[in-house]
N, C-alpha and C. Protein backbone atom coordinates (compact mmCIF):
# COMPACT_ATOMS: atom_id res chain seq x y z
N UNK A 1 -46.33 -67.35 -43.75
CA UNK A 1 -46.43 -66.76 -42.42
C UNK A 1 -46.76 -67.84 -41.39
N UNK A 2 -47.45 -68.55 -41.52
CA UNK A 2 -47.92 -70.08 -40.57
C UNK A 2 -46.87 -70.89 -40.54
N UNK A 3 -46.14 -71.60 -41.49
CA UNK A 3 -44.89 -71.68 -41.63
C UNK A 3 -44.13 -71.15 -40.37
N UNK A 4 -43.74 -69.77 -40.31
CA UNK A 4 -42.57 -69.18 -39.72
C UNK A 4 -43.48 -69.10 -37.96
N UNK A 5 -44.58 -69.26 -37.73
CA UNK A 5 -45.04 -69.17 -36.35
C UNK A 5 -44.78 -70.59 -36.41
N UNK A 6 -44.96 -71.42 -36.67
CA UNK A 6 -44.74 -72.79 -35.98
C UNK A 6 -43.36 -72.99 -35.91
N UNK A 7 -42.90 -72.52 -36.70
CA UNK A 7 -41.31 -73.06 -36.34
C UNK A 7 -40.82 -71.98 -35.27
N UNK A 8 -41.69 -71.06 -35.17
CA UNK A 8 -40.75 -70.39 -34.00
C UNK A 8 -41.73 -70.60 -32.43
N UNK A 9 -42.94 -70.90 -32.79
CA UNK A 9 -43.07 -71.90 -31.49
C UNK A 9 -42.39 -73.15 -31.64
N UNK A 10 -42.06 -74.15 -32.30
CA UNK A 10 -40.76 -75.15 -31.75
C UNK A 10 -39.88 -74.80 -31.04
N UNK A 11 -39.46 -73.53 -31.38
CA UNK A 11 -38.01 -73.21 -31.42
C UNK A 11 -38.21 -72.88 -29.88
N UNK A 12 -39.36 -72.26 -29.16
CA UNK A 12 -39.57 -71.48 -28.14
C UNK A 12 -39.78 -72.66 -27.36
N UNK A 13 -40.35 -73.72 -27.44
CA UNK A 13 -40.93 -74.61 -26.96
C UNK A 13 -39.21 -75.96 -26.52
N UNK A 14 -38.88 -76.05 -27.65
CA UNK A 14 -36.97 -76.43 -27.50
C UNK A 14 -36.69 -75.76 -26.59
N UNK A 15 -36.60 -74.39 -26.51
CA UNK A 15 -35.36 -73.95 -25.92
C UNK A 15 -35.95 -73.97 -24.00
N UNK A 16 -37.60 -73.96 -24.27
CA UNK A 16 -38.11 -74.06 -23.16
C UNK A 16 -37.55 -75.06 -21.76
N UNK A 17 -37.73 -76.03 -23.29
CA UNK A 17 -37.09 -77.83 -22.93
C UNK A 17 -35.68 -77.79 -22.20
N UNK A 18 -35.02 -76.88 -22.94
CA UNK A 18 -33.51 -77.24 -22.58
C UNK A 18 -33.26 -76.17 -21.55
N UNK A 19 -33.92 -75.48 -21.02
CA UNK A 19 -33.97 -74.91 -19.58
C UNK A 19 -34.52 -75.51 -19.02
N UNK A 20 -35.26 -76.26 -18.81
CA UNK A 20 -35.95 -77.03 -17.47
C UNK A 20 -34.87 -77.94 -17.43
N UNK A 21 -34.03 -78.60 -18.49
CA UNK A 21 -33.01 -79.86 -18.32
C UNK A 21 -32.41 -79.23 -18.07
N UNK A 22 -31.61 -78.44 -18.23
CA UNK A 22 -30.40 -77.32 -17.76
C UNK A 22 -30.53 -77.52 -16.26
N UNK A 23 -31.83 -76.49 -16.12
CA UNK A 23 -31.69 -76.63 -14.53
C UNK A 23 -31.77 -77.69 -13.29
N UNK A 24 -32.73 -78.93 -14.00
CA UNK A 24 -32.73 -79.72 -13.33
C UNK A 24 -31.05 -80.49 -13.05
N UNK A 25 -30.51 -80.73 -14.00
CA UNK A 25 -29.15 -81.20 -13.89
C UNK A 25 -28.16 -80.40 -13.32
N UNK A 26 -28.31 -79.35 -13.23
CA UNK A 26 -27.63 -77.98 -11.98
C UNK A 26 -28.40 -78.29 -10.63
N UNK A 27 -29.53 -78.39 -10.40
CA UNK A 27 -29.76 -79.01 -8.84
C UNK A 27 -29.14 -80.71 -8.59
N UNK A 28 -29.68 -81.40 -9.37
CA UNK A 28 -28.81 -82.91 -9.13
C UNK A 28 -27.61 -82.34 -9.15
N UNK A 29 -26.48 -81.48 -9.86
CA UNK A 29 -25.34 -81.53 -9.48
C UNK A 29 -25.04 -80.70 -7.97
N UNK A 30 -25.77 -79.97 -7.36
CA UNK A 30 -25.26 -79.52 -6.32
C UNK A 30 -26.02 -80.37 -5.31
N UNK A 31 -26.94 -80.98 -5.28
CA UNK A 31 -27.32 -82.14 -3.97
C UNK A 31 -26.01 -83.32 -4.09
N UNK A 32 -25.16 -83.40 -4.99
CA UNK A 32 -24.21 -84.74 -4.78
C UNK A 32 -23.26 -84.22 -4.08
N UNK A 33 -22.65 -85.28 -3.29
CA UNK A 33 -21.60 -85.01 -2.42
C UNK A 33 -20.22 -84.43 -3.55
N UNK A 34 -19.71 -82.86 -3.00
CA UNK A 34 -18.76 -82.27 -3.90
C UNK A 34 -17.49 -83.02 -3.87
N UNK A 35 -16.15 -84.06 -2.96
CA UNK A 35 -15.44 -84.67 -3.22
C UNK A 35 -15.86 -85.50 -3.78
N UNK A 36 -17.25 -86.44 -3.83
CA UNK A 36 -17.32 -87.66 -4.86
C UNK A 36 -17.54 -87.24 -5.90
N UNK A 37 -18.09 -86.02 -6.75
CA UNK A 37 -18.38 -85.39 -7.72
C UNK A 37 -16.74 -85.25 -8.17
N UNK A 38 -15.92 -84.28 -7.52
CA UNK A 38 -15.04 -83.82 -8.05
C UNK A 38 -14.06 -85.26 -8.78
N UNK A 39 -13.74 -86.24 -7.23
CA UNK A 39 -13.13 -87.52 -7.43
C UNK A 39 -13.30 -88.33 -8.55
N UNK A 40 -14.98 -88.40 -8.87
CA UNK A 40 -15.35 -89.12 -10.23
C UNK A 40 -15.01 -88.62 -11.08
N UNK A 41 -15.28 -86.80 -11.16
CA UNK A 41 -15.12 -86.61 -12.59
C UNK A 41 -13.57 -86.34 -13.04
N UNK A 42 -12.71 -85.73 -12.29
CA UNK A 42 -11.09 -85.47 -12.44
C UNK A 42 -11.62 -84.06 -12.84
N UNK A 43 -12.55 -83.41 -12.88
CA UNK A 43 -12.97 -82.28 -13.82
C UNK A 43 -13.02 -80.52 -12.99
N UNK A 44 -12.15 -80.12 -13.72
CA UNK A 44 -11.85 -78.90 -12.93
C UNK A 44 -13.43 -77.79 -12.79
N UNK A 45 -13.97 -78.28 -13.79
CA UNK A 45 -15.10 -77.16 -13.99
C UNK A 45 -16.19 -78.20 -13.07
N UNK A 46 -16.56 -79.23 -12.75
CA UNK A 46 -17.18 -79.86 -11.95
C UNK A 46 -16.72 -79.12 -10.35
N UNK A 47 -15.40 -79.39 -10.84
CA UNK A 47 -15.50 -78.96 -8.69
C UNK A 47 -15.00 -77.39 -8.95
N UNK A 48 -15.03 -76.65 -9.90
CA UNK A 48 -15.62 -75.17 -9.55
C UNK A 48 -17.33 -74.96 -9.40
N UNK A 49 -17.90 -75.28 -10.35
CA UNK A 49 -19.17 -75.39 -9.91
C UNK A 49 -19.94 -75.96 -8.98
N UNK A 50 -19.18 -76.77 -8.22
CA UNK A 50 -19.41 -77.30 -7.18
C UNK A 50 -19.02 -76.74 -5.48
N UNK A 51 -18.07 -76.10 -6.14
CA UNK A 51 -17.22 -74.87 -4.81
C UNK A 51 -18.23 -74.17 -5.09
N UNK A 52 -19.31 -73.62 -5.93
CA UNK A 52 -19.63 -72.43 -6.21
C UNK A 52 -20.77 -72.69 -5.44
N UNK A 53 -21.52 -73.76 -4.73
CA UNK A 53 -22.57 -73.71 -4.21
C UNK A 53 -22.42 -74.05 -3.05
N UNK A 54 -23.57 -72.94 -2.16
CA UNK A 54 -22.83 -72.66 -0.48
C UNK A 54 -23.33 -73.58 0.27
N UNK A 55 -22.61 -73.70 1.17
CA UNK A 55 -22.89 -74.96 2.16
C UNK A 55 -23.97 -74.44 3.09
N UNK A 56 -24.38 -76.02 2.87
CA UNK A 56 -26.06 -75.77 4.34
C UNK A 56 -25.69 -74.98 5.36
N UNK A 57 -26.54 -74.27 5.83
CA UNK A 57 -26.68 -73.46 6.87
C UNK A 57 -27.50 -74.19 7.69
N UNK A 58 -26.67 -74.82 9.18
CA UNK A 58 -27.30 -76.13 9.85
C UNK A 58 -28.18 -74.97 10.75
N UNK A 59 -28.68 -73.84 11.09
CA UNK A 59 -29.21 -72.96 11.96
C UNK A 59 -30.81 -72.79 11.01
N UNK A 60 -30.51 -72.92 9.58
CA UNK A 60 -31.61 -73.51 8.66
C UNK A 60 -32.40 -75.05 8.60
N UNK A 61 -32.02 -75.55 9.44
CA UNK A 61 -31.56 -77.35 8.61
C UNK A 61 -33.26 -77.42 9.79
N UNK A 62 -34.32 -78.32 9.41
CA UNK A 62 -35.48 -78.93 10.23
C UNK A 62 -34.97 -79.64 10.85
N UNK A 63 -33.63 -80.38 10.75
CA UNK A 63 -33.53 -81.10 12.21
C UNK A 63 -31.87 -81.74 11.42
N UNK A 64 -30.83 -82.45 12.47
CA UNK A 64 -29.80 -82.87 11.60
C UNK A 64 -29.82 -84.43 10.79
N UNK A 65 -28.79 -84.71 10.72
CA UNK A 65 -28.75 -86.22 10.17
C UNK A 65 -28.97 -86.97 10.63
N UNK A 66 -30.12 -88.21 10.42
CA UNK A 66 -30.01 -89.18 11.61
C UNK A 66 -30.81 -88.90 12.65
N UNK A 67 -31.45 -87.78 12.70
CA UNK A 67 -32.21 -87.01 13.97
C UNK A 67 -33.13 -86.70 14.26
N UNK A 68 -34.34 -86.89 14.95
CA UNK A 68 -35.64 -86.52 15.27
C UNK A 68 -36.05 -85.32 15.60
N UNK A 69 -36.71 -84.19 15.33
CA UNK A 69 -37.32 -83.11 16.29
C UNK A 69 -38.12 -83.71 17.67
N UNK A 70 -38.04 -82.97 18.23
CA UNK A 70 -38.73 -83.31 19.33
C UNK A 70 -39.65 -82.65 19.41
N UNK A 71 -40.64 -83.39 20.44
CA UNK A 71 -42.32 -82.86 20.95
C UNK A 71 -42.33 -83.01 22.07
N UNK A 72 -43.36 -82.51 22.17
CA UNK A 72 -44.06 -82.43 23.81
C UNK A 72 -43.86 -81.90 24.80
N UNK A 73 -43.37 -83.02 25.71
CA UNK A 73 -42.82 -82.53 26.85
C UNK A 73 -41.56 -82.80 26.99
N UNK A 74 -41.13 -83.78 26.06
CA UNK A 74 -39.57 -83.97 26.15
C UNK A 74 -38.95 -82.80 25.60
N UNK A 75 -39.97 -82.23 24.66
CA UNK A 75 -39.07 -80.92 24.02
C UNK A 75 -38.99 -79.63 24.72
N UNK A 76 -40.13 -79.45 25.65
CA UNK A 76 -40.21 -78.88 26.64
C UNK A 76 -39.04 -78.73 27.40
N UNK A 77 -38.92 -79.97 28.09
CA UNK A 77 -37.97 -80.16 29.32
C UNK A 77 -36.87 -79.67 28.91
N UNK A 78 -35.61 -80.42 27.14
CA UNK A 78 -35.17 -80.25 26.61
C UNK A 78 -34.86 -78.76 26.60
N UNK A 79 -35.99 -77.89 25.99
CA UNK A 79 -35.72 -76.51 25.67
C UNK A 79 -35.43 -75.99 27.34
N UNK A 80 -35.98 -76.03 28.67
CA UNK A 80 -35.97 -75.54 29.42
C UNK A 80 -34.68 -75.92 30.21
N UNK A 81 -34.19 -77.11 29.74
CA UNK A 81 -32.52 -77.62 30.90
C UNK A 81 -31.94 -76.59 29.64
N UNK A 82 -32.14 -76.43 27.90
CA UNK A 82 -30.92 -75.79 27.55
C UNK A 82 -30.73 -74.06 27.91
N UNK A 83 -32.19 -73.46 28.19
CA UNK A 83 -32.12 -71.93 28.89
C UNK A 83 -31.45 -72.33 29.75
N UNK A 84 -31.83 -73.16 30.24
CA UNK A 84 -30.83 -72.75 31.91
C UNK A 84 -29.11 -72.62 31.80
N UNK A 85 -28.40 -73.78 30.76
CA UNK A 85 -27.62 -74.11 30.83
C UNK A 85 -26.85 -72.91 29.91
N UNK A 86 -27.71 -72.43 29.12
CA UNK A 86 -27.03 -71.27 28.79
C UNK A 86 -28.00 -70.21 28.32
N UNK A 87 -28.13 -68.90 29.41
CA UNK A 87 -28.83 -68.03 29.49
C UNK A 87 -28.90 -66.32 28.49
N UNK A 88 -30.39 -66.19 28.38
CA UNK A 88 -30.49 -65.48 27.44
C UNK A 88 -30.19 -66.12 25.74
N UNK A 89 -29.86 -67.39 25.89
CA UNK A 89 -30.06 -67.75 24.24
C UNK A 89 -31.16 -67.56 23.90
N UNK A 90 -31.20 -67.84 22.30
CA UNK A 90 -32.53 -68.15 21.87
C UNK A 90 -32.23 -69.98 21.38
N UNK A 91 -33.63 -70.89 21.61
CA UNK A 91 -33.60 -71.79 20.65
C UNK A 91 -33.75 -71.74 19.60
N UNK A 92 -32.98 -73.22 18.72
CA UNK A 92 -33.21 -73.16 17.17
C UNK A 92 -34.06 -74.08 17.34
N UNK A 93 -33.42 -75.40 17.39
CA UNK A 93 -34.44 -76.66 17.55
C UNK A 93 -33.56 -77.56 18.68
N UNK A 94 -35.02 -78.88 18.99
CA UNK A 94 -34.19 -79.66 19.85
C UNK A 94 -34.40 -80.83 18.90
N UNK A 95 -33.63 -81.71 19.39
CA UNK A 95 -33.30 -83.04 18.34
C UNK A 95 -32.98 -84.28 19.26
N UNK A 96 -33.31 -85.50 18.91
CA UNK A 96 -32.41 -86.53 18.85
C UNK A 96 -30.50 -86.47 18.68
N UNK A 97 -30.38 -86.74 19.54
CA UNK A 97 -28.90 -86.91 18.89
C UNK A 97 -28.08 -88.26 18.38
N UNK A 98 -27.84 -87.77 17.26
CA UNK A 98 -26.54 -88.93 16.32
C UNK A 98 -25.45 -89.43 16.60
N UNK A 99 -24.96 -88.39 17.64
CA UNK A 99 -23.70 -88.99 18.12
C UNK A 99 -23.24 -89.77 19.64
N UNK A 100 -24.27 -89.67 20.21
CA UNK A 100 -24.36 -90.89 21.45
C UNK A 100 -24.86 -90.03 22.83
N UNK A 101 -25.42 -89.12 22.83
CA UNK A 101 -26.27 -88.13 23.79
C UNK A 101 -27.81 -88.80 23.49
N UNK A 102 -28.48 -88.81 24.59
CA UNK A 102 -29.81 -88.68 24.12
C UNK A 102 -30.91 -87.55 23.30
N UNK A 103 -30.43 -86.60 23.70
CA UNK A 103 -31.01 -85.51 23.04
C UNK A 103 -30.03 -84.22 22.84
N UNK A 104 -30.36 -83.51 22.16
CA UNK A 104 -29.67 -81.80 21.89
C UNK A 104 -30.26 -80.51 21.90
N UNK A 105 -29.41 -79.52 22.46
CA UNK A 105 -30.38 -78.38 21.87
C UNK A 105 -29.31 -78.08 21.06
N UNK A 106 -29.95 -77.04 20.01
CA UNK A 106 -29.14 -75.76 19.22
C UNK A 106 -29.56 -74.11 19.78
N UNK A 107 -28.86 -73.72 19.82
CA UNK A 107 -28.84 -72.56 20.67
C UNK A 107 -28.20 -71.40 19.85
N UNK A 108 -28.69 -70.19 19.86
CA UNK A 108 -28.14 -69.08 19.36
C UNK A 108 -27.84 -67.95 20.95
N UNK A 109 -26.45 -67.76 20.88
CA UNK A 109 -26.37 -67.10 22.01
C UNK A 109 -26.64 -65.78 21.71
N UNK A 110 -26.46 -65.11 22.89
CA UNK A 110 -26.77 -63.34 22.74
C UNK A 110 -25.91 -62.93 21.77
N UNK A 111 -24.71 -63.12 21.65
CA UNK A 111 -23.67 -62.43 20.83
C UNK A 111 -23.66 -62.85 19.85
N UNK A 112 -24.65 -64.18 19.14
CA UNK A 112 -24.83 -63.78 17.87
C UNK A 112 -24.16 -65.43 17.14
N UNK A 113 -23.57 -66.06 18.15
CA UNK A 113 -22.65 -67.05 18.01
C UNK A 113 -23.65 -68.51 18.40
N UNK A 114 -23.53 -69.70 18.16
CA UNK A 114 -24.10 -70.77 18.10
C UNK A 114 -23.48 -71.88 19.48
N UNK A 115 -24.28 -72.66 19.66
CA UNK A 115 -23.69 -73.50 20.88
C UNK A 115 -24.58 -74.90 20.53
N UNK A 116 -24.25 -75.35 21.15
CA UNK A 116 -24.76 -77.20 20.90
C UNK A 116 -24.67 -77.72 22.68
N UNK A 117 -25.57 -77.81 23.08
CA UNK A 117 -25.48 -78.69 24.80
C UNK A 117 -26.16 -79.98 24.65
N UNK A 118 -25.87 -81.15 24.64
CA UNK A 118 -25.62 -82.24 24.90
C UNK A 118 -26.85 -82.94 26.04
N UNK A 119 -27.44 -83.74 25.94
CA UNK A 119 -28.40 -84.36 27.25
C UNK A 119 -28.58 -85.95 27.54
N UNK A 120 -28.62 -86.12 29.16
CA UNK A 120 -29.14 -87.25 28.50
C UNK A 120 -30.36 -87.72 28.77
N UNK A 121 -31.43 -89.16 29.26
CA UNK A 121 -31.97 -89.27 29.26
C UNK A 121 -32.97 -88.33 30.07
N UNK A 122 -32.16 -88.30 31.43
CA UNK A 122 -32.96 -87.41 32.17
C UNK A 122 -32.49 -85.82 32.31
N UNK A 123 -32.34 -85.39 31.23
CA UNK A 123 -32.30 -83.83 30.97
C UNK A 123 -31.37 -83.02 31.40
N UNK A 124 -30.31 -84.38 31.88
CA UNK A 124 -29.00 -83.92 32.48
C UNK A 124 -27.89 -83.15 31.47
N UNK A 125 -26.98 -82.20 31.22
CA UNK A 125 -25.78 -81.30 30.37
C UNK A 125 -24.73 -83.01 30.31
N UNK A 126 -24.67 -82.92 29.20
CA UNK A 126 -23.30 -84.09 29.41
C UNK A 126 -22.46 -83.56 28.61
N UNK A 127 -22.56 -82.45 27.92
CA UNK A 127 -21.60 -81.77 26.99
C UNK A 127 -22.13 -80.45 26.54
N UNK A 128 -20.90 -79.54 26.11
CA UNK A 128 -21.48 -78.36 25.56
C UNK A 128 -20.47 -77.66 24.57
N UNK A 129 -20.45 -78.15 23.49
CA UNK A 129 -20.24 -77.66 21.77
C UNK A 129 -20.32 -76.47 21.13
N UNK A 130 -19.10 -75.83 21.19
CA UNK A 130 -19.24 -74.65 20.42
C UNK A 130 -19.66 -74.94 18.80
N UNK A 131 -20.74 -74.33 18.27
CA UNK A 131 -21.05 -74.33 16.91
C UNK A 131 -22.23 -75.15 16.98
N UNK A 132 -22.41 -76.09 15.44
CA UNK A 132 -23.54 -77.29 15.59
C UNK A 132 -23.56 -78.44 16.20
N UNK A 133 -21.95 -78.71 17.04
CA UNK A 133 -21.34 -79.55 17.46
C UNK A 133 -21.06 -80.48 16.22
N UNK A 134 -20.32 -82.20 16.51
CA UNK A 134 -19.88 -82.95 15.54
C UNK A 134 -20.57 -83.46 14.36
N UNK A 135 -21.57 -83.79 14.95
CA UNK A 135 -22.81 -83.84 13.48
C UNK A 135 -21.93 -85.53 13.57
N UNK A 136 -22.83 -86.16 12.70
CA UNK A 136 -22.77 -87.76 12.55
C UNK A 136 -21.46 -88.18 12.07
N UNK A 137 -20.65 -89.36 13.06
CA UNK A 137 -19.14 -89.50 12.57
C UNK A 137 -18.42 -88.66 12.84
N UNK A 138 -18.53 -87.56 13.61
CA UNK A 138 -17.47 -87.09 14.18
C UNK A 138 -17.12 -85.22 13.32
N UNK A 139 -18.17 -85.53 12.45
CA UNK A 139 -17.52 -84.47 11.01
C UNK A 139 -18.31 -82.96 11.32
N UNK A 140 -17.77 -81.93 11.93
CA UNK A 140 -18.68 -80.86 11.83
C UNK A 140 -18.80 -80.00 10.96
N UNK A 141 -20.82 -79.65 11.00
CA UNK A 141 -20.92 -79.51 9.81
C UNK A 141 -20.78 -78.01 9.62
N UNK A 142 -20.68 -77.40 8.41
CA UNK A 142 -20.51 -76.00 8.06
C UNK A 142 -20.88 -74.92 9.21
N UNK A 143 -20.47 -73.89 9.77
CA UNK A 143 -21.36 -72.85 10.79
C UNK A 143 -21.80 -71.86 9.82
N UNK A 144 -22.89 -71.26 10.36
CA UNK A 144 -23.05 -69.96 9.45
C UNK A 144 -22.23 -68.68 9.91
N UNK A 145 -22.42 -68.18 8.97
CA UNK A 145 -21.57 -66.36 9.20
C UNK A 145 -22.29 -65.61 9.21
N UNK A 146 -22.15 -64.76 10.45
CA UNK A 146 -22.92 -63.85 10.91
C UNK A 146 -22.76 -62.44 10.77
């Protein structure tokens, strides 16, 4: 009887093992970029399991790539030129911007839809982006569905 409990705590204790590795190697596979995943491996079940996991939701994201939150009073000012510039939104966040603006807001409009306005040093509109706008390099990133 002592016998058969220890081997079936191994057994419980194994299989314990090979779920924590399981899963850990299912999160490393969905943080890697899915074309370099797919590209390396040639592997059809790599880039299904890799289609299978949903893209960031940038309306989630603490701030974008490359990008600072803002404080203070710059975030202030920031949040208050982007009400103006487009009314009745709500803010998400304000940021640094990556792509050659001084700063950004993210904006959720009334209808439910996303906007990106553009600033520059002095709190001036120099652009205004339907969605999250280009995100770093030009590449925009996923929108959410509403």
């Amino acid at each position: 009887m002592r016998a058969m409990s220890r081997t079936r705590s191994w057994l419980i204790a194994g299989a314990t093992a090979a779920g924590v590795l399981i899963g850990a190697a299912g999160i490393a596979g969905a943080a890697t970029n899915s074309s370099t995943t797919a590209a390396s491996t040639g592997s059809s079940a790599s880039t299904s399991s890799v289609a299978a996991a949903a893209p960031v939701d940038p309306a989630t994201m603490a701030h974008g790539p490359g990008e600072t939150l803002l404080t203070g009073t710059t975030a202030a000012n920031v949040k208050a030129a982007a009400l103006a510039a487009v009314p009745g939104s709500t803010i998400v966040r304000v940021e640094t911007d990556s792509s050659g603006a001084a700063y950004e807001a993210h904006l959720k409009k009334p209808d439910g839809t996303y906007v990106t306005v553009k600033f520059d040093s002095s709190f001036k509109v120099t652009a205004t982006d339907q969605g999250f706008g280009g995100g770093p390099g030009g590449t925009p990133p996923a929108a959410p569905s509403n």
